[in-house]
N, C-alpha and C. Protein backbone atom coordinates (compact mmCIF):
# COMPACT_ATOMS: atom_id res chain seq x y z
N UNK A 1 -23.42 -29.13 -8.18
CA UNK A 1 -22.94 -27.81 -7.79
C UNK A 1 -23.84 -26.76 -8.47
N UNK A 2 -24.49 -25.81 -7.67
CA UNK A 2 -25.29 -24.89 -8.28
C UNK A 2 -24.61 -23.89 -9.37
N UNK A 3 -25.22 -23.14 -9.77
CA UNK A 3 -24.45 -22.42 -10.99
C UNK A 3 -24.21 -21.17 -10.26
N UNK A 4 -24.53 -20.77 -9.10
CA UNK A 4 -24.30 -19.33 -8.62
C UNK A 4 -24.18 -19.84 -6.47
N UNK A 5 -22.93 -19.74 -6.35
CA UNK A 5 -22.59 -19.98 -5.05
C UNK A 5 -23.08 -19.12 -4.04
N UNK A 6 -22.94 -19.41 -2.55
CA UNK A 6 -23.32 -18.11 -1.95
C UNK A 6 -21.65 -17.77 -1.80
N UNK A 7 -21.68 -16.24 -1.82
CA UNK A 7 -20.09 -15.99 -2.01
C UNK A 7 -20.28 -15.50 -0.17
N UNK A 8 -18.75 -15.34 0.21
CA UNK A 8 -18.80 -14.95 1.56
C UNK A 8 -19.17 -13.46 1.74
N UNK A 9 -19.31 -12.94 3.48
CA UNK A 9 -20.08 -11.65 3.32
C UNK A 9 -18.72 -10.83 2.83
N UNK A 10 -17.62 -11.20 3.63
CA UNK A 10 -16.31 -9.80 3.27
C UNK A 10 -16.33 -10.10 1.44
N UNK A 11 -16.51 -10.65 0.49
CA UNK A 11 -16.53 -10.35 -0.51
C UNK A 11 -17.40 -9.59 -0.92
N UNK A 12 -18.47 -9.83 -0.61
CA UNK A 12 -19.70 -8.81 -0.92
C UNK A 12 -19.15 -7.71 -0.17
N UNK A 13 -19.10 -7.47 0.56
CA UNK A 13 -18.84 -5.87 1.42
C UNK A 13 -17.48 -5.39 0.66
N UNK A 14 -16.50 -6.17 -0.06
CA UNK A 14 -15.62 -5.59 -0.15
C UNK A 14 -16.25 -5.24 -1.99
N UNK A 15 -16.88 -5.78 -2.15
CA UNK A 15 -17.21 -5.78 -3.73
C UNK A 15 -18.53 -4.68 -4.11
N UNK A 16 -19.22 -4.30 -2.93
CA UNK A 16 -20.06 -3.46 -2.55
C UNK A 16 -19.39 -2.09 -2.74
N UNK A 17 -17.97 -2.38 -1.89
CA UNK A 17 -17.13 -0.89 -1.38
C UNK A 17 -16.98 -0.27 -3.10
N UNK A 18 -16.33 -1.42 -3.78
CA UNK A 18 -15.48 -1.18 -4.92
C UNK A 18 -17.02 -0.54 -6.27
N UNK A 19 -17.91 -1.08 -5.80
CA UNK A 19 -18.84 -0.73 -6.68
C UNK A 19 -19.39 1.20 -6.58
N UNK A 20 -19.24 0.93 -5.47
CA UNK A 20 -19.88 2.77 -4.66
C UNK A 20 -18.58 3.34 -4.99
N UNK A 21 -17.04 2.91 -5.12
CA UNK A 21 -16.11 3.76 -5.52
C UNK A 21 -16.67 4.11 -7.28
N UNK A 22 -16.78 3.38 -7.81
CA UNK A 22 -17.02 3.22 -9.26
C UNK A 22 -18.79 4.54 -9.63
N UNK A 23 -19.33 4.56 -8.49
CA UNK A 23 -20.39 5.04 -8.85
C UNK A 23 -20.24 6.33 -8.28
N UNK A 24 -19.36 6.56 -7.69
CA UNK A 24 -19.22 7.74 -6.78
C UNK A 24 -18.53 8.75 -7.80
N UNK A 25 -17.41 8.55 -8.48
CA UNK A 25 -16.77 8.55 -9.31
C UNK A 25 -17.37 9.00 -10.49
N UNK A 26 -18.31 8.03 -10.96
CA UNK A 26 -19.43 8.84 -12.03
C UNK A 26 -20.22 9.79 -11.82
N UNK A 27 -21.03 9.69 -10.45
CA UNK A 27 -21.52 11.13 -10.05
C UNK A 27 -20.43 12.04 -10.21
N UNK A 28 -19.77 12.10 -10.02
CA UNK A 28 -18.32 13.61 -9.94
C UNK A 28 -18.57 13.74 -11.25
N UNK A 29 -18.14 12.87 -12.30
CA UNK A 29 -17.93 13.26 -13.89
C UNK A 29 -19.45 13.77 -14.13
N UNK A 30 -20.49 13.40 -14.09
CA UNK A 30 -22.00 14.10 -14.82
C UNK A 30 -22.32 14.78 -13.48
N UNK A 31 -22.02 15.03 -12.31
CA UNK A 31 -22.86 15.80 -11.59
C UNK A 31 -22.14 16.92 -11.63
N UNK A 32 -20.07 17.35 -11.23
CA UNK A 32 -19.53 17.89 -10.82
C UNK A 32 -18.09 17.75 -11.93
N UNK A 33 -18.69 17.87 -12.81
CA UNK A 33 -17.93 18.17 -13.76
C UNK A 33 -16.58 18.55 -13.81
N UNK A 34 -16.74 20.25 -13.68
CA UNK A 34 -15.47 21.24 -13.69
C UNK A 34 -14.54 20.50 -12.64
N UNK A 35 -14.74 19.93 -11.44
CA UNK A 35 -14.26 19.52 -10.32
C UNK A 35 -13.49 18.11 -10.97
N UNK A 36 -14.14 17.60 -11.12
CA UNK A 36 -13.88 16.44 -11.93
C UNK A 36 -12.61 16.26 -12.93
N UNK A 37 -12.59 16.91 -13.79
CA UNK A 37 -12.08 17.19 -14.67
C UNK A 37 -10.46 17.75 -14.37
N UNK A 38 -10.66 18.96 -13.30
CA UNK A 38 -9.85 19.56 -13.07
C UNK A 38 -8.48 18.28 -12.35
N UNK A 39 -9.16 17.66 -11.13
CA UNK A 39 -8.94 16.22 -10.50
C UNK A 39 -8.34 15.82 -11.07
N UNK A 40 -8.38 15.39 -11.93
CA UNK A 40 -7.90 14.15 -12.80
C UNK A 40 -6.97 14.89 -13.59
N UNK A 41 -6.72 15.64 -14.55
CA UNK A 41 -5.67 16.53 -15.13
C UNK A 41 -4.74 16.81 -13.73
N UNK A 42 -5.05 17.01 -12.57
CA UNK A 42 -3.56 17.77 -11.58
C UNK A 42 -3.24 16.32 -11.59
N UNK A 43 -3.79 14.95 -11.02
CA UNK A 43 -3.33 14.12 -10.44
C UNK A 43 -2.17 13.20 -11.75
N UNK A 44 -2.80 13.60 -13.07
CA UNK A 44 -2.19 12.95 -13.82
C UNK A 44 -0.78 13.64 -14.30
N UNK A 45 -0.56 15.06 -14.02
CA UNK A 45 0.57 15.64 -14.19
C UNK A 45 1.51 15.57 -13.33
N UNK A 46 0.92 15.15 -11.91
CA UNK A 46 2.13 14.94 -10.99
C UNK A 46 2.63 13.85 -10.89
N UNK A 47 1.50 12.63 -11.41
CA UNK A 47 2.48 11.20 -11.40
C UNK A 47 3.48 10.81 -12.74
N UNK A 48 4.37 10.38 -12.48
CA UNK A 48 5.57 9.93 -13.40
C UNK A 48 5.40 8.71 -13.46
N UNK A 49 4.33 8.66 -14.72
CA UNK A 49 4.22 7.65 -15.36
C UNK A 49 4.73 7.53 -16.38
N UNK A 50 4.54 6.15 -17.51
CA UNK A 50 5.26 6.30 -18.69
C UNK A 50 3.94 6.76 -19.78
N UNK A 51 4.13 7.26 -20.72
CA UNK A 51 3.10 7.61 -21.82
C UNK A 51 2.21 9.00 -21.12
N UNK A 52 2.99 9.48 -19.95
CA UNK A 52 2.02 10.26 -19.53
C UNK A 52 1.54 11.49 -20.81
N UNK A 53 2.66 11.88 -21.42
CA UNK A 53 2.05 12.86 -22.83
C UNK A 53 0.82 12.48 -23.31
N UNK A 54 0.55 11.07 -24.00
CA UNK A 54 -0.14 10.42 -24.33
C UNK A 54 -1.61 10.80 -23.42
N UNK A 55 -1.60 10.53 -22.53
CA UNK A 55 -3.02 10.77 -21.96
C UNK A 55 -3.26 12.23 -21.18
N UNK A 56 -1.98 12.83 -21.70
CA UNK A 56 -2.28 14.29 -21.34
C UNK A 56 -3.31 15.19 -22.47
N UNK A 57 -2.82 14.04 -23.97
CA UNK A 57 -3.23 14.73 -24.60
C UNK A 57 -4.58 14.46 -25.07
N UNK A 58 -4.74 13.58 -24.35
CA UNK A 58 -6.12 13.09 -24.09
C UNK A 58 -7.18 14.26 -23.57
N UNK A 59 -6.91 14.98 -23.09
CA UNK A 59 -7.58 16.08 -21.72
C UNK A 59 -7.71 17.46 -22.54
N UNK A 60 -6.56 17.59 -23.81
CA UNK A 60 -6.83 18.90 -25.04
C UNK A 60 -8.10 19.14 -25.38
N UNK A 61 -8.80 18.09 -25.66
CA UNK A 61 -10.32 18.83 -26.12
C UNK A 61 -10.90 17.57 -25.37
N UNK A 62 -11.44 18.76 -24.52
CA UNK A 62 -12.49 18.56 -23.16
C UNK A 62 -13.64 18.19 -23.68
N UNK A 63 -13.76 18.74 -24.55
CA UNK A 63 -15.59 18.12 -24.96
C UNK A 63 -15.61 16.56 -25.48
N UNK A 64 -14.69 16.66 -25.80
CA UNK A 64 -14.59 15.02 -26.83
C UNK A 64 -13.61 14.30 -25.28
N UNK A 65 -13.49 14.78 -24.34
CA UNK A 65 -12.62 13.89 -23.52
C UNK A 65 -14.05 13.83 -22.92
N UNK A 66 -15.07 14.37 -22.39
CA UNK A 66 -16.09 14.39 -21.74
C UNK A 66 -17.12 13.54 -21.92
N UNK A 67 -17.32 13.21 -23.44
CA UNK A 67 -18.58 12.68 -24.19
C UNK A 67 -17.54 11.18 -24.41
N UNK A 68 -16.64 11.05 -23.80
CA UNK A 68 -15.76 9.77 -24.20
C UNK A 68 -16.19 9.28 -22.47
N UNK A 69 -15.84 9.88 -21.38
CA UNK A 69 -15.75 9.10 -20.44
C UNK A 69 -17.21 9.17 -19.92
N UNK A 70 -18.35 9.93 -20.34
CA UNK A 70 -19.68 9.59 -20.22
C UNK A 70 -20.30 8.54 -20.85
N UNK A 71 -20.04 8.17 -21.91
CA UNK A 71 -20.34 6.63 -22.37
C UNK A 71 -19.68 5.93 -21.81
N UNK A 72 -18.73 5.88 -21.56
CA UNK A 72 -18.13 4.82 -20.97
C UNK A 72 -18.93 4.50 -19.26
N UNK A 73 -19.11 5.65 -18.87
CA UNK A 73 -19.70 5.85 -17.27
C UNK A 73 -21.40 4.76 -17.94
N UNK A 74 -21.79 5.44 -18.31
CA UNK A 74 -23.15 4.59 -18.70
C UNK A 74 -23.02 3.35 -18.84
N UNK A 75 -21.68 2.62 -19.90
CA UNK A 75 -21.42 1.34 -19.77
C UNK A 75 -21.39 1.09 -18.56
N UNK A 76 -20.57 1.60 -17.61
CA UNK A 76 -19.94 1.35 -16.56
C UNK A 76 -20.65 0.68 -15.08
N UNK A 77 -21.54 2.16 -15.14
CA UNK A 77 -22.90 2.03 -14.12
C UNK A 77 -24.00 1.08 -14.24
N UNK A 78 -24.68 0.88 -15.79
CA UNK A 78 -24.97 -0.30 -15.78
C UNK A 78 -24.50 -1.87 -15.74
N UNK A 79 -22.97 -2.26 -16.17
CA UNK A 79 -22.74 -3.13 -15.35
C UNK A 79 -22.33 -3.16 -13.57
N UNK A 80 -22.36 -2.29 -13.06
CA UNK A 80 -21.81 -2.44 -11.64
C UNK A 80 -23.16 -2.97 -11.00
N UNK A 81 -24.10 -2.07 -11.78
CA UNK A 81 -25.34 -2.09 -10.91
C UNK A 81 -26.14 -3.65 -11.45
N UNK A 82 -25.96 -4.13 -12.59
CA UNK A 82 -25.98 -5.55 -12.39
C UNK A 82 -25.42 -6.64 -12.02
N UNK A 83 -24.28 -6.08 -11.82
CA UNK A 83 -23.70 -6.66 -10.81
C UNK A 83 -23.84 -6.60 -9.49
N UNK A 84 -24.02 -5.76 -9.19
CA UNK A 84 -24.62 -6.14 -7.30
C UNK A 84 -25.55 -6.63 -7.23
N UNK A 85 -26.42 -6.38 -8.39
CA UNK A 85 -27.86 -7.41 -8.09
C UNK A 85 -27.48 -8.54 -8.03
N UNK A 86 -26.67 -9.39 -9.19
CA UNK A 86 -26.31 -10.62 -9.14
C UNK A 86 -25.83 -11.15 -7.78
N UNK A 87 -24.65 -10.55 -7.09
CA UNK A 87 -23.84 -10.20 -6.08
C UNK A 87 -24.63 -10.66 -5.21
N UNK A 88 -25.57 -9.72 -4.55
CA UNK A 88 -26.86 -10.23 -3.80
C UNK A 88 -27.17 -10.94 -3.77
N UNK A 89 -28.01 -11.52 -4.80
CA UNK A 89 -28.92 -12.51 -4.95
C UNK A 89 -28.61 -13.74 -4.80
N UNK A 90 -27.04 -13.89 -4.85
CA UNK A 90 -26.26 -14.96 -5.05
C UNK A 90 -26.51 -15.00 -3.05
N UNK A 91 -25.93 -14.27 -2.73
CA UNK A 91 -25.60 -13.73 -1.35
C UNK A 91 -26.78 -14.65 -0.66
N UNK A 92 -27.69 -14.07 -1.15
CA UNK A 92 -29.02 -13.97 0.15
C UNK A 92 -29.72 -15.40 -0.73
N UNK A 93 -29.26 -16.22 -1.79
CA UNK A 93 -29.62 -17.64 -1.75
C UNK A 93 -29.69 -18.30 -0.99
């Protein structure tokens, strides 16, 4: 059994989709900031979640909420994007 299968195409296309959500997403946070930002604070005040205080208060100081989810985006983007290579490559074996 090889160590890297060919996976089927709807996984790739669906794993493709989920990757461009993930990258799309990071463009908003470093390209479109204010927009961004704003987004995510309305959407999180209207859902009734539990701990929502907790990650409200996450959003108090914007600069340190900013420089938190930009490293993380950098983690982020570089694994997605090695991951589709893998994804691929596996694919088109």
């Amino acid at each position: 059994m090889p160590l890297l299968e060919k996976p089927p195409f709807g996984f790739v296309l669906v794993f493709l989709l989920l990757s461009w959500m993930f990258l799309s997403n990071s463009y908003k946070l470093w390209f479109k900031t204010d927009t961004y930002y704003r987004e995510m604070r309305d959407s999180l005040e209207r859902m009734p979640i539990p701990f929502r205080d907790f990650f409200m208060g996450r959003f108090e100081n914007r600069k340190r909420w900013e420089a938190e989810q930009k490293i993380f985006s950098l983690i982020g983007v570089t694994a997605v994007l090695a991951a589709n290579v893998i994804v691929i490559q596996a694919y088109f074996s």
